[in-house]
PDB file of N, CA and C in Angstrom:
ATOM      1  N   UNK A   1     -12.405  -5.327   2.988  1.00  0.00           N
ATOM      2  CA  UNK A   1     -11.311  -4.622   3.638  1.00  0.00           C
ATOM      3  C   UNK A   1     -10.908  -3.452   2.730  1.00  0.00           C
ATOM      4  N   UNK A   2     -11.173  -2.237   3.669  1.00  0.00           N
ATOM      5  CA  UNK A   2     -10.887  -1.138   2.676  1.00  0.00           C
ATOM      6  C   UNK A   2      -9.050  -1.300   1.900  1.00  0.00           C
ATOM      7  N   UNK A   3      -8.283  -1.860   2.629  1.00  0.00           N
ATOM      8  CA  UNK A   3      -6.427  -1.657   2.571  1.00  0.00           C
ATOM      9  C   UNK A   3      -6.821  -2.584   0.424  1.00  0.00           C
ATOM     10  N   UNK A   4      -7.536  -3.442   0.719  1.00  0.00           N
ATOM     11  CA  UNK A   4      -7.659  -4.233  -0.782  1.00  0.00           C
ATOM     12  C   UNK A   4      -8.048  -2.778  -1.782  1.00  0.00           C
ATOM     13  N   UNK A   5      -8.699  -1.869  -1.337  1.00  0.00           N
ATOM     14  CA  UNK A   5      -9.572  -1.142  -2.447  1.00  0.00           C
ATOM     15  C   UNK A   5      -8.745  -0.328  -2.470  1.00  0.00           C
ATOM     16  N   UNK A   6      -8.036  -0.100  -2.007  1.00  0.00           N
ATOM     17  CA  UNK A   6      -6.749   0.502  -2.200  1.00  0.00           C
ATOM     18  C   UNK A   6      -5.179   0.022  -3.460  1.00  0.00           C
ATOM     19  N   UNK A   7      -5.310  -0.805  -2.773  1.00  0.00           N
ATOM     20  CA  UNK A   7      -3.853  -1.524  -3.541  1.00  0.00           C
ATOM     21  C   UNK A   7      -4.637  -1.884  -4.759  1.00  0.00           C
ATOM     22  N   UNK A   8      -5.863  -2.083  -4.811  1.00  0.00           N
ATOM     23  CA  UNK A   8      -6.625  -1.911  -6.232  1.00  0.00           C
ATOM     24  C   UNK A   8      -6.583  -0.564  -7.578  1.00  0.00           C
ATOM     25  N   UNK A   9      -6.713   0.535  -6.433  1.00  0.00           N
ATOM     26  CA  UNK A   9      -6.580   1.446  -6.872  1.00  0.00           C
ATOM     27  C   UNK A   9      -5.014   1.431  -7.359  1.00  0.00           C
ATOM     28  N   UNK A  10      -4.341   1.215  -6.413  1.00  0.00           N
ATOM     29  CA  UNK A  10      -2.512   1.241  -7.445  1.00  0.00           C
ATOM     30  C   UNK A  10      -2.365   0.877  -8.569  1.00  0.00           C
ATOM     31  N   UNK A  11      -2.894  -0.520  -8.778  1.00  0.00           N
ATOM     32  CA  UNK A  11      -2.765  -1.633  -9.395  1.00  0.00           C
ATOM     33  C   UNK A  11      -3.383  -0.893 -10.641  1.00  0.00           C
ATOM     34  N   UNK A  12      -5.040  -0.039 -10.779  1.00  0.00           N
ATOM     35  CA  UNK A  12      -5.397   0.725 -11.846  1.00  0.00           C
ATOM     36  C   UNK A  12      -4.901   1.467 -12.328  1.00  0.00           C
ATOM     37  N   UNK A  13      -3.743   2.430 -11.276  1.00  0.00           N
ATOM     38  CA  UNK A  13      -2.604   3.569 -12.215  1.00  0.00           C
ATOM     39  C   UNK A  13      -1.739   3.019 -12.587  1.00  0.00           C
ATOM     40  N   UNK A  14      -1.120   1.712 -12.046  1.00  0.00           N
ATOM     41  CA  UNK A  14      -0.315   1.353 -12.793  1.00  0.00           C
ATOM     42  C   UNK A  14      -0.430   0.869 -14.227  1.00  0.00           C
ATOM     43  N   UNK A  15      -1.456   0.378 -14.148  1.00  0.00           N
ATOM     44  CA  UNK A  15      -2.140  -0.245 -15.508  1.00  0.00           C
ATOM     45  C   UNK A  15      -2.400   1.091 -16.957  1.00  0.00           C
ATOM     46  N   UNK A  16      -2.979   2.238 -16.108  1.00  0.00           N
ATOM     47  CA  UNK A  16      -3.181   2.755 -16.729  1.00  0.00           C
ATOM     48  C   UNK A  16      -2.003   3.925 -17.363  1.00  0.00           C
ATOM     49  N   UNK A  17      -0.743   3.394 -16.570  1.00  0.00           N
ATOM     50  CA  UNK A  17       0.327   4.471 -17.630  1.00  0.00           C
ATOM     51  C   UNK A  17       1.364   2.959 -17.764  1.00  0.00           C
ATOM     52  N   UNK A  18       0.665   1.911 -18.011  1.00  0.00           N
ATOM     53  CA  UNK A  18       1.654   1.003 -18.619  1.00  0.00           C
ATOM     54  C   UNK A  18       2.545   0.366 -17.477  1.00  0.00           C
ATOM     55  N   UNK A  19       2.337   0.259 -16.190  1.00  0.00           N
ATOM     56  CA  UNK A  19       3.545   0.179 -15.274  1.00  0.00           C
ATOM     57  C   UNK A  19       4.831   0.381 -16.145  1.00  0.00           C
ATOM     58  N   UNK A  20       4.775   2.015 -16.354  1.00  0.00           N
ATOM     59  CA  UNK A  20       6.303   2.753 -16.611  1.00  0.00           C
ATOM     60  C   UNK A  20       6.730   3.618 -15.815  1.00  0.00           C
ATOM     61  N   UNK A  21       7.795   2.931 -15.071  1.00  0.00           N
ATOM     62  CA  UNK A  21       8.468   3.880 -14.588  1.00  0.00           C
ATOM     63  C   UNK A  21       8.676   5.176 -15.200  1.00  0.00           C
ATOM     64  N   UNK A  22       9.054   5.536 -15.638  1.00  0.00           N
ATOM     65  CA  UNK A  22       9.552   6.476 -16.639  1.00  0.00           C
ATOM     66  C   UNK A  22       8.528   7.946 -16.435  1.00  0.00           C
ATOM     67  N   UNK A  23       6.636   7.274 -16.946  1.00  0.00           N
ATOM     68  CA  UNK A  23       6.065   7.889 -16.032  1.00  0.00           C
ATOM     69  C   UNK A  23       5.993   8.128 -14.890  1.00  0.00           C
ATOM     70  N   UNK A  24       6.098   7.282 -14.369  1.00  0.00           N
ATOM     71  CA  UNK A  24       5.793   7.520 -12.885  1.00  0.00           C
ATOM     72  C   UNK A  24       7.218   8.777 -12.041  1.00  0.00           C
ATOM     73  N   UNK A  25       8.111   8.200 -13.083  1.00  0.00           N
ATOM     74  CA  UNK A  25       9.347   9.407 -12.706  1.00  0.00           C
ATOM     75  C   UNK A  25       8.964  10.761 -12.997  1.00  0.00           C
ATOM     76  N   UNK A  26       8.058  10.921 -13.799  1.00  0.00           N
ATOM     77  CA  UNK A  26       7.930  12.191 -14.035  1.00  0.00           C
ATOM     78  C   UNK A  26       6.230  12.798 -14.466  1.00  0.00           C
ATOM     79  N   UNK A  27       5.910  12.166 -13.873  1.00  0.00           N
ATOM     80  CA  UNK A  27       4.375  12.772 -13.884  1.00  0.00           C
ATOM     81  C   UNK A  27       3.963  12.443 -12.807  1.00  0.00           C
ATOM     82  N   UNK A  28       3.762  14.021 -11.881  1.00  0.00           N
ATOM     83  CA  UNK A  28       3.150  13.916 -10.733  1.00  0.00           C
ATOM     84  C   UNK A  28       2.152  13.964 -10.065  1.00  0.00           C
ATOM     85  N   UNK A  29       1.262  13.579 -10.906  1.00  0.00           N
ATOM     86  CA  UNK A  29      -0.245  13.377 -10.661  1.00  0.00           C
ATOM     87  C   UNK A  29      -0.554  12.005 -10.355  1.00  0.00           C
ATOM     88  N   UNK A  30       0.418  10.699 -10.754  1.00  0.00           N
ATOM     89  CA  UNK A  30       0.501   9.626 -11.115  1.00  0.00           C
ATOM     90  C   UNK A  30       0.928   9.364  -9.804  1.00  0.00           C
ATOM     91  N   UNK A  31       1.881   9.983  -9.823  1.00  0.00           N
ATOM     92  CA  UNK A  31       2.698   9.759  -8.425  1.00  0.00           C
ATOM     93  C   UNK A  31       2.026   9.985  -6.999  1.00  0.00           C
ATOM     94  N   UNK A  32       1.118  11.676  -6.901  1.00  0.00           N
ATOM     95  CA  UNK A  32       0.501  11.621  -6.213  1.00  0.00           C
ATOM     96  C   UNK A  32      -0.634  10.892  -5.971  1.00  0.00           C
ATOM     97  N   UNK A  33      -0.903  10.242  -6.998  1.00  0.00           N
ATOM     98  CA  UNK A  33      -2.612   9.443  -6.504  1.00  0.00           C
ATOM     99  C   UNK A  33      -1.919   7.807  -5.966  1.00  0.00           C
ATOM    100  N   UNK A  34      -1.066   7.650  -6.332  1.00  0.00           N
ATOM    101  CA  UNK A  34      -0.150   6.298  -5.769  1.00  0.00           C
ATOM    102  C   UNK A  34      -0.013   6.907  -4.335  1.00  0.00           C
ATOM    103  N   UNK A  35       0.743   7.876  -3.913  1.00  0.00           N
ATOM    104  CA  UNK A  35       1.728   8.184  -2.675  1.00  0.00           C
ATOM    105  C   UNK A  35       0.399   8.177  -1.299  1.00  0.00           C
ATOM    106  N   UNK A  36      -1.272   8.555  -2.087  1.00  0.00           N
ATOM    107  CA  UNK A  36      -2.096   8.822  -1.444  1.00  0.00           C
ATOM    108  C   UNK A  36      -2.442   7.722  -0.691  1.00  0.00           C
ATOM    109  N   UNK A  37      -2.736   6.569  -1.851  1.00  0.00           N
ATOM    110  CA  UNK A  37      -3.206   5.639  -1.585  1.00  0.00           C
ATOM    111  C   UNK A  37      -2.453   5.182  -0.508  1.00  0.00           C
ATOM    112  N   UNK A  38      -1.423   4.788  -1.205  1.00  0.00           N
ATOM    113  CA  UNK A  38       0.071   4.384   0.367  1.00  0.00           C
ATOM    114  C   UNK A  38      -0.055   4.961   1.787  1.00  0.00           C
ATOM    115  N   UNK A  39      -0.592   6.120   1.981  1.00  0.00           N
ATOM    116  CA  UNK A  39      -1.239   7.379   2.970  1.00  0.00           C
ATOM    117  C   UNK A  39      -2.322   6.507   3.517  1.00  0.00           C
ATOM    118  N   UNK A  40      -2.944   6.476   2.722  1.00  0.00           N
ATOM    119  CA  UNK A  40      -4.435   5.462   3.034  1.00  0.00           C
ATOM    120  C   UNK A  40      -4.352   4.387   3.544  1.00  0.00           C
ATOM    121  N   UNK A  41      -3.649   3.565   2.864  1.00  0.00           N
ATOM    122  CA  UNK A  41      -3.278   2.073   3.481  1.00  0.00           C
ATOM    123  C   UNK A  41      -2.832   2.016   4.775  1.00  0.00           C
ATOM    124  N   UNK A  42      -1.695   2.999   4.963  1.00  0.00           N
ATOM    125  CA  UNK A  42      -0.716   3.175   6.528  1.00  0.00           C
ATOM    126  C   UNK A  42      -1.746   3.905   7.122  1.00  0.00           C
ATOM    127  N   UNK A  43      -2.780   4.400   7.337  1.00  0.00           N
ATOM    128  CA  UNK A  43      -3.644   4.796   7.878  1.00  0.00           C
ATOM    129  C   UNK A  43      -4.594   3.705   8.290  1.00  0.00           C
ATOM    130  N   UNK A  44      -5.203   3.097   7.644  1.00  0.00           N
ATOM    131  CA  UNK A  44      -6.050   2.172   7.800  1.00  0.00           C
ATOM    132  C   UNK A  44      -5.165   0.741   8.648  1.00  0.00           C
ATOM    133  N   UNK A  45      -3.966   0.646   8.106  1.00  0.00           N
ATOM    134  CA  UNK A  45      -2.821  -0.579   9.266  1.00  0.00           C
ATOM    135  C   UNK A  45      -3.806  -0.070  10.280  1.00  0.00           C
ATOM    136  N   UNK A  46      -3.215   1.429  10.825  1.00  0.00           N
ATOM    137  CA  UNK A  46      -3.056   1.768  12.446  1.00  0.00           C
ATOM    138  C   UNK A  46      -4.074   1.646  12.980  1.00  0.00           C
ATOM    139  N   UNK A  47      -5.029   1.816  12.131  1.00  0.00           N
ATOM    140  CA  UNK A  47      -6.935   1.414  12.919  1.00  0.00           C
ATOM    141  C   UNK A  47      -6.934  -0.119  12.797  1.00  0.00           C
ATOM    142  N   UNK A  48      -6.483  -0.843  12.699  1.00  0.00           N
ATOM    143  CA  UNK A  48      -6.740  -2.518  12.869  1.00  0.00           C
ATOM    144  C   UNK A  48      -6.104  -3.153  14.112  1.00  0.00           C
ATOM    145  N   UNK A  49      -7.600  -3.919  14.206  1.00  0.00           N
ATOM    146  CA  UNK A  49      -6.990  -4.666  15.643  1.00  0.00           C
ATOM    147  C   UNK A  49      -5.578  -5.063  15.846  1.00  0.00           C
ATOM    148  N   UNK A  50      -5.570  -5.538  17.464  1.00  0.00           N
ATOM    149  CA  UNK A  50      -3.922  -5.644  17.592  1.00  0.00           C
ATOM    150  C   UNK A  50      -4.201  -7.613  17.327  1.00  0.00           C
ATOM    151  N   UNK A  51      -5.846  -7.789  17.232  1.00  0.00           N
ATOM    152  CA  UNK A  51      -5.954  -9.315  17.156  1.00  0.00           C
ATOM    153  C   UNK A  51      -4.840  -9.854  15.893  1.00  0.00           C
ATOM    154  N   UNK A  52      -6.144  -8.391  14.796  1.00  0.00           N
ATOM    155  CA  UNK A  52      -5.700  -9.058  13.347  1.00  0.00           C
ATOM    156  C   UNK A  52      -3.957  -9.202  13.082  1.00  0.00           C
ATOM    157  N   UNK A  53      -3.444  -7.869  13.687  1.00  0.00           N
ATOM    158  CA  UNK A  53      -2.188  -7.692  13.502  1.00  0.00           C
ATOM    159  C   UNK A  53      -1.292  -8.941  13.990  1.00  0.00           C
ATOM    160  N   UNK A  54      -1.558  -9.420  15.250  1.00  0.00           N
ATOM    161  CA  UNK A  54      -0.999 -10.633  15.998  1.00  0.00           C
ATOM    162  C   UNK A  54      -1.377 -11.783  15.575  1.00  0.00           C
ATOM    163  N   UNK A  55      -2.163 -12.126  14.665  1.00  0.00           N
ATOM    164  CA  UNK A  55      -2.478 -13.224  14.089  1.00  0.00           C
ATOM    165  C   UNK A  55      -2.172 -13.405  12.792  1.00  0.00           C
ATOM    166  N   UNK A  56      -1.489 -12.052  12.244  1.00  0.00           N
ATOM    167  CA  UNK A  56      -0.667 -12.014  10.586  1.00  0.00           C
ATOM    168  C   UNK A  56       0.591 -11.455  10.594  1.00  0.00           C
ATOM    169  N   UNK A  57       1.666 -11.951  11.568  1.00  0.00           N
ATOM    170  CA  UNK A  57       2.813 -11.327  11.644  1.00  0.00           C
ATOM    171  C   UNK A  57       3.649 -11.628  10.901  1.00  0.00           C
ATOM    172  N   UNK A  58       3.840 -11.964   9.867  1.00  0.00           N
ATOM    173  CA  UNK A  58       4.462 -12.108   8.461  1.00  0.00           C
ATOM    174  C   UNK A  58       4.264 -10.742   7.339  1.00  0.00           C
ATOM    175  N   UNK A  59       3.009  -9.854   8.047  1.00  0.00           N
ATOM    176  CA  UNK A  59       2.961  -9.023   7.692  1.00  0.00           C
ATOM    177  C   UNK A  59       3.372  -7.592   8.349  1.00  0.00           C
ATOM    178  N   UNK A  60       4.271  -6.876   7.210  1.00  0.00           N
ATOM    179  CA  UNK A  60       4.763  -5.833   8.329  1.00  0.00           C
ATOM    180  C   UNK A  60       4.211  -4.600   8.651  1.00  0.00           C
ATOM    181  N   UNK A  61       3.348  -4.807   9.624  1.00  0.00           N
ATOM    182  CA  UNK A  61       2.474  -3.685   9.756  1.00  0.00           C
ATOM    183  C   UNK A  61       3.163  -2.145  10.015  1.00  0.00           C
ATOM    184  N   UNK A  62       4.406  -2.590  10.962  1.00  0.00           N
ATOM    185  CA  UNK A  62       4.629  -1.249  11.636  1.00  0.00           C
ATOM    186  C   UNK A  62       5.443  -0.517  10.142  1.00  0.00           C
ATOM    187  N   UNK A  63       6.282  -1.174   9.717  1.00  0.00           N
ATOM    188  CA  UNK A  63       6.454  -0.660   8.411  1.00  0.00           C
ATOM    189  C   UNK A  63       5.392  -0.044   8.049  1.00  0.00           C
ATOM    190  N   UNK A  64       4.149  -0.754   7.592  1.00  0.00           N
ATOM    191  CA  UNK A  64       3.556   0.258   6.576  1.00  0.00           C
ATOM    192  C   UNK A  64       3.029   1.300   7.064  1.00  0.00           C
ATOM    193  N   UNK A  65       3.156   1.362   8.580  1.00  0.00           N
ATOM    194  CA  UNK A  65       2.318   2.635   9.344  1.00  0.00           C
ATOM    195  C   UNK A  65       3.696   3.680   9.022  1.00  0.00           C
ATOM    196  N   UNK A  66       4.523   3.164   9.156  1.00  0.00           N
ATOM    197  CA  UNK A  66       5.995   4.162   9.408  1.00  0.00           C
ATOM    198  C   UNK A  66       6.197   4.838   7.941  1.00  0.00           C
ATOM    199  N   UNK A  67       5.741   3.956   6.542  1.00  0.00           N
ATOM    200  CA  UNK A  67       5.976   3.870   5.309  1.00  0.00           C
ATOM    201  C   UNK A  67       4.758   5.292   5.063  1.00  0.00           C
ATOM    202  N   UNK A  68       3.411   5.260   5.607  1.00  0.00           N
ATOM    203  CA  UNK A  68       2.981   6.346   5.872  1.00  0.00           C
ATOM    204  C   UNK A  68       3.045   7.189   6.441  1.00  0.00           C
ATOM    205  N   UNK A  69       3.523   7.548   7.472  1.00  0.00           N
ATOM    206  CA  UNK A  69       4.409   8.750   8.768  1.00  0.00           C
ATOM    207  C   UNK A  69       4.959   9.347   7.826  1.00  0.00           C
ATOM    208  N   UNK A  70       6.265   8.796   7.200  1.00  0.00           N
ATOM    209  CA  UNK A  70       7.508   9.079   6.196  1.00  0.00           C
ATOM    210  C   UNK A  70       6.718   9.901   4.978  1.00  0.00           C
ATOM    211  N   UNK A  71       5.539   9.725   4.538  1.00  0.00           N
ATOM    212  CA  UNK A  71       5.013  10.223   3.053  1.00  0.00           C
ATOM    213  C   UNK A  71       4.645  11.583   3.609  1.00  0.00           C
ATOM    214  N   UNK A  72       3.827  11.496   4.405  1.00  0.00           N
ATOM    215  CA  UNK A  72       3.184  12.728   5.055  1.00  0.00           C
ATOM    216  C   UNK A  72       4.025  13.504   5.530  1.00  0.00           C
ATOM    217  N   UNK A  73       5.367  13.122   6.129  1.00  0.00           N
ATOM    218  CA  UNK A  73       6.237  13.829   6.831  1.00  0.00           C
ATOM    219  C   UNK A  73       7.096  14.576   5.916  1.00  0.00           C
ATOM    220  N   UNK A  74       7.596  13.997   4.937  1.00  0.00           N
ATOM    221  CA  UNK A  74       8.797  13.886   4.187  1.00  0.00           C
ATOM    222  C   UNK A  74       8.768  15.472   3.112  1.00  0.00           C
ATOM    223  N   UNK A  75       8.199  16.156   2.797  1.00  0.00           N
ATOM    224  CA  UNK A  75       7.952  17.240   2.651  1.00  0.00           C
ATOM    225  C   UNK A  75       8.797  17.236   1.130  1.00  0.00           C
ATOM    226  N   UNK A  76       8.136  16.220   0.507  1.00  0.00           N
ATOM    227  CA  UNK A  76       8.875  15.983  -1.055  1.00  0.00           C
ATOM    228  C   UNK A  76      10.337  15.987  -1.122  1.00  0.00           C
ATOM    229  N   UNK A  77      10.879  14.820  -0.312  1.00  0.00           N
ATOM    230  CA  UNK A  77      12.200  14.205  -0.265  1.00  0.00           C
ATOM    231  C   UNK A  77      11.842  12.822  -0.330  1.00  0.00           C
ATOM    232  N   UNK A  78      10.871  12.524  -0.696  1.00  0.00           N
ATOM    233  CA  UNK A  78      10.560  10.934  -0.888  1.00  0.00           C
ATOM    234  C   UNK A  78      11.543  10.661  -2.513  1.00  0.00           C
ATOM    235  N   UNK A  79      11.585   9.319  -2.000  1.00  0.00           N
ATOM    236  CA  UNK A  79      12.732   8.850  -2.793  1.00  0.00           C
ATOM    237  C   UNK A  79      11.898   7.730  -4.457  1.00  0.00           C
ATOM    238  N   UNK A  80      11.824   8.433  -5.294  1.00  0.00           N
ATOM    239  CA  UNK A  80      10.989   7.994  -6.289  1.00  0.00           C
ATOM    240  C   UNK A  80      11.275   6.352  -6.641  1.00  0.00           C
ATOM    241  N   UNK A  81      12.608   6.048  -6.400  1.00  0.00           N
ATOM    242  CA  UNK A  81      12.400   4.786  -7.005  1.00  0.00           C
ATOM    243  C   UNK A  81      12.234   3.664  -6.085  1.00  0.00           C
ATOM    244  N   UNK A  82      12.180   4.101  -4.726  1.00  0.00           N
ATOM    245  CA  UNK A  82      11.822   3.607  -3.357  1.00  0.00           C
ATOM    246  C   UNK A  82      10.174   3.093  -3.560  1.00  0.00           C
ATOM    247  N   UNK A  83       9.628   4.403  -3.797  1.00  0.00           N
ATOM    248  CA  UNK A  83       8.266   4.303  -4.198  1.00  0.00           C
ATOM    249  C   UNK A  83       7.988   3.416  -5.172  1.00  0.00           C
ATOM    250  N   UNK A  84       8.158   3.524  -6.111  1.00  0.00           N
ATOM    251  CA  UNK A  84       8.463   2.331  -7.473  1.00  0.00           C
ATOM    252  C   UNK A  84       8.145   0.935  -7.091  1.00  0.00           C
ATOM    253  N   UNK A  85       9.277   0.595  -6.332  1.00  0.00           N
ATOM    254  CA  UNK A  85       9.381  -0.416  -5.600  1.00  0.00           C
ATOM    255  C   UNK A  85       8.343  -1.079  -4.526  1.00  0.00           C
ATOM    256  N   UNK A  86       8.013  -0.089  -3.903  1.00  0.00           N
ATOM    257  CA  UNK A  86       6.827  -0.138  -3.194  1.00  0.00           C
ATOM    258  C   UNK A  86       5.487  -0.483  -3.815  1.00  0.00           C
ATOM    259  N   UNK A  87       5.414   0.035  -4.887  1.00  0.00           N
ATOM    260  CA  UNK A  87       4.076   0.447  -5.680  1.00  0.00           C
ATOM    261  C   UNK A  87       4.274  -1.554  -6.290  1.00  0.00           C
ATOM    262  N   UNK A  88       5.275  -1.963  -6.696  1.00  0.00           N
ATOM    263  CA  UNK A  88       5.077  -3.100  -7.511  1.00  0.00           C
ATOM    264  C   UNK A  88       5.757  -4.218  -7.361  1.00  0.00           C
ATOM    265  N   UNK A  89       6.305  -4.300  -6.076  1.00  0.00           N
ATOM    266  CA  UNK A  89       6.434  -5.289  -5.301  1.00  0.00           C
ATOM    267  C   UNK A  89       5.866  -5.477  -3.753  1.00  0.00           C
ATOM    268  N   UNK A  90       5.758  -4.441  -2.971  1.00  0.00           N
ATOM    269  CA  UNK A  90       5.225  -4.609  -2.185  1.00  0.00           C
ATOM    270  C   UNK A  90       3.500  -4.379  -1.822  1.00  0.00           C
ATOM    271  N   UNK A  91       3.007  -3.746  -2.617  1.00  0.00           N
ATOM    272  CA  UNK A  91       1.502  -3.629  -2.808  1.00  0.00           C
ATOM    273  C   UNK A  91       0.969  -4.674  -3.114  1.00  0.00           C
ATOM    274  N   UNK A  92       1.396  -5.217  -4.242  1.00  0.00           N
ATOM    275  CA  UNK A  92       0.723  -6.352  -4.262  1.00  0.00           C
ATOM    276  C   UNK A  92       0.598  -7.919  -3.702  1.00  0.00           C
ATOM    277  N   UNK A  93       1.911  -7.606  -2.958  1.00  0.00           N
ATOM    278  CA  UNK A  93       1.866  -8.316  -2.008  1.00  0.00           C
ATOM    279  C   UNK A  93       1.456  -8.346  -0.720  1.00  0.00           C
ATOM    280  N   UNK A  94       0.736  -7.292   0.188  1.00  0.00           N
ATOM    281  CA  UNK A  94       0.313  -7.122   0.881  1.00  0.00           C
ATOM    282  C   UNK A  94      -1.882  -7.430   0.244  1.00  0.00           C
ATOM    283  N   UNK A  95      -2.227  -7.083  -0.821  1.00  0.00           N
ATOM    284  CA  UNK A  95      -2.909  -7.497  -1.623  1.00  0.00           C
ATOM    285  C   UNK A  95      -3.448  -8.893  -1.646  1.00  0.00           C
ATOM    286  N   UNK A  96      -2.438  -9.312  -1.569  1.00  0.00           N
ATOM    287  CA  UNK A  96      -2.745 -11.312  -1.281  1.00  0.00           C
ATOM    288  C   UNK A  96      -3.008 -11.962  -0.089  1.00  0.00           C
ATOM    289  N   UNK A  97      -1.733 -11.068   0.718  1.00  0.00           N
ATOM    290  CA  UNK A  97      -2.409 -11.237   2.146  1.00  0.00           C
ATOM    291  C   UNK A  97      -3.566 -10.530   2.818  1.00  0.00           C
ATOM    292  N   UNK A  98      -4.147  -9.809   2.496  1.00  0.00           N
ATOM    293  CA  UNK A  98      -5.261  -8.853   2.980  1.00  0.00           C
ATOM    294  C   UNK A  98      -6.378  -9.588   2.381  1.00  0.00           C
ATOM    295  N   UNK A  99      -6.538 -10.635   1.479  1.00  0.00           N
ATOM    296  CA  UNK A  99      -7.364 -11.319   1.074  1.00  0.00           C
ATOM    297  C   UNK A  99      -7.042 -12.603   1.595  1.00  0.00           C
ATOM    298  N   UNK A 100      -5.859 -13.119   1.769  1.00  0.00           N
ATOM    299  CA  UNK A 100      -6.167 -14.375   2.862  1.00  0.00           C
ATOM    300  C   UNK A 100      -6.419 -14.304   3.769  1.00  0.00           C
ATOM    301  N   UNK A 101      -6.393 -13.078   4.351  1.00  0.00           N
ATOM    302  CA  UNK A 101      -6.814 -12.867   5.685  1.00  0.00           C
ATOM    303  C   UNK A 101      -8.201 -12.985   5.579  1.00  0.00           C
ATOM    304  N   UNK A 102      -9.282 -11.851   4.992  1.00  0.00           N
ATOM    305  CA  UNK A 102     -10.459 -12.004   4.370  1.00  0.00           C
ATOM    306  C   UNK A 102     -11.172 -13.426   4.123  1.00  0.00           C
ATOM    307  N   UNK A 103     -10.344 -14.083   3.828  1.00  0.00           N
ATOM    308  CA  UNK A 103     -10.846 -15.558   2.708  1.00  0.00           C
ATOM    309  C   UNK A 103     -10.554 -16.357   4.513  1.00  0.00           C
ATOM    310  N   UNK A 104      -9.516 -16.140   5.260  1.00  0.00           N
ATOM    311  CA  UNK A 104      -9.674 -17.217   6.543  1.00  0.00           C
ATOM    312  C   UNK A 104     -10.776 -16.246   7.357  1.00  0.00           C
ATOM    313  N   UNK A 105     -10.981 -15.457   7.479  1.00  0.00           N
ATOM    314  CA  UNK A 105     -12.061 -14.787   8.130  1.00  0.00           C
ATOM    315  C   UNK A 105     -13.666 -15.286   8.268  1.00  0.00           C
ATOM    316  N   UNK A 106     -13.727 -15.587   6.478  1.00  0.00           N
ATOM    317  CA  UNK A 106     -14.967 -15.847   6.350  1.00  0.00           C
ATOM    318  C   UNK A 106     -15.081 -17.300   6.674  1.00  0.00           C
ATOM    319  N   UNK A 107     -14.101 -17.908   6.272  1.00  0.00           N
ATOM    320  CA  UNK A 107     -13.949 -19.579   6.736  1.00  0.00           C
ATOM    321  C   UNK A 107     -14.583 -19.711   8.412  1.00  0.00           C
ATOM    322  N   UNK A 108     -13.978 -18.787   9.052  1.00  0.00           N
ATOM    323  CA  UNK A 108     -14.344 -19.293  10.348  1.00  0.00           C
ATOM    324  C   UNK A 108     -15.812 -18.891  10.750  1.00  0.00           C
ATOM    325  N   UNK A 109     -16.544 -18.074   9.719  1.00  0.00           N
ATOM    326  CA  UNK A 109     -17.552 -17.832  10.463  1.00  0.00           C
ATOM    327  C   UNK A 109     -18.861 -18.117   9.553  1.00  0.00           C
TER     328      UNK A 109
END
């Protein structure tokens, strides 16, 4: 599932400036390769079945499609520590589920 190689990718910038905020407040290269990925992910939601979606509704899809609308839209009024938040609580939790999903997938077949 591409949405995993993604939140992978977060998970590597974060790693790689220390998950510091501090950076991430102020280096925007950091920021942009995070905000992309997030772009990517809410992109990739909206191409997934309405099966998968209806069979993982604990997960909030329309959020993350909307969470991408908002990045693309937002014309650098995105709210940095919103993002923050996003980047390291909710990524990786979508991360776990995108692999149980994966892991019951293969079970059934």
């Amino acid at each position: 599932m591409k949405i995993d190689s993604y939140c992978q990718r977060i998970a590597d910038n974060l790693a790689r400036y220390h998950n510091d905020f501090s950076a991430f407040e102020t280096d925007y290269m950091f920021q942009d390769a995070c905000c992309m990925c997030i772009v990517q992910i809410g992109e990739l939601v909206s191409q997934l079945s309405d099966e998968i979606k209806a069979a993982n509704r604990a997960i909030p899809w329309r959020v993350i499609k909307d969470t991408r609308n908002f990045y693309v839209h937002a014309y650098g009024s995105i709210d940095i520590p919103s993002v923050w938040n996003t980047l390291v609580q909710d990524i990786p939790a979508l991360r776990i589920a995108c692999r149980d999903i994966l892991n019951h997938e293969s079970e059934d077949n």
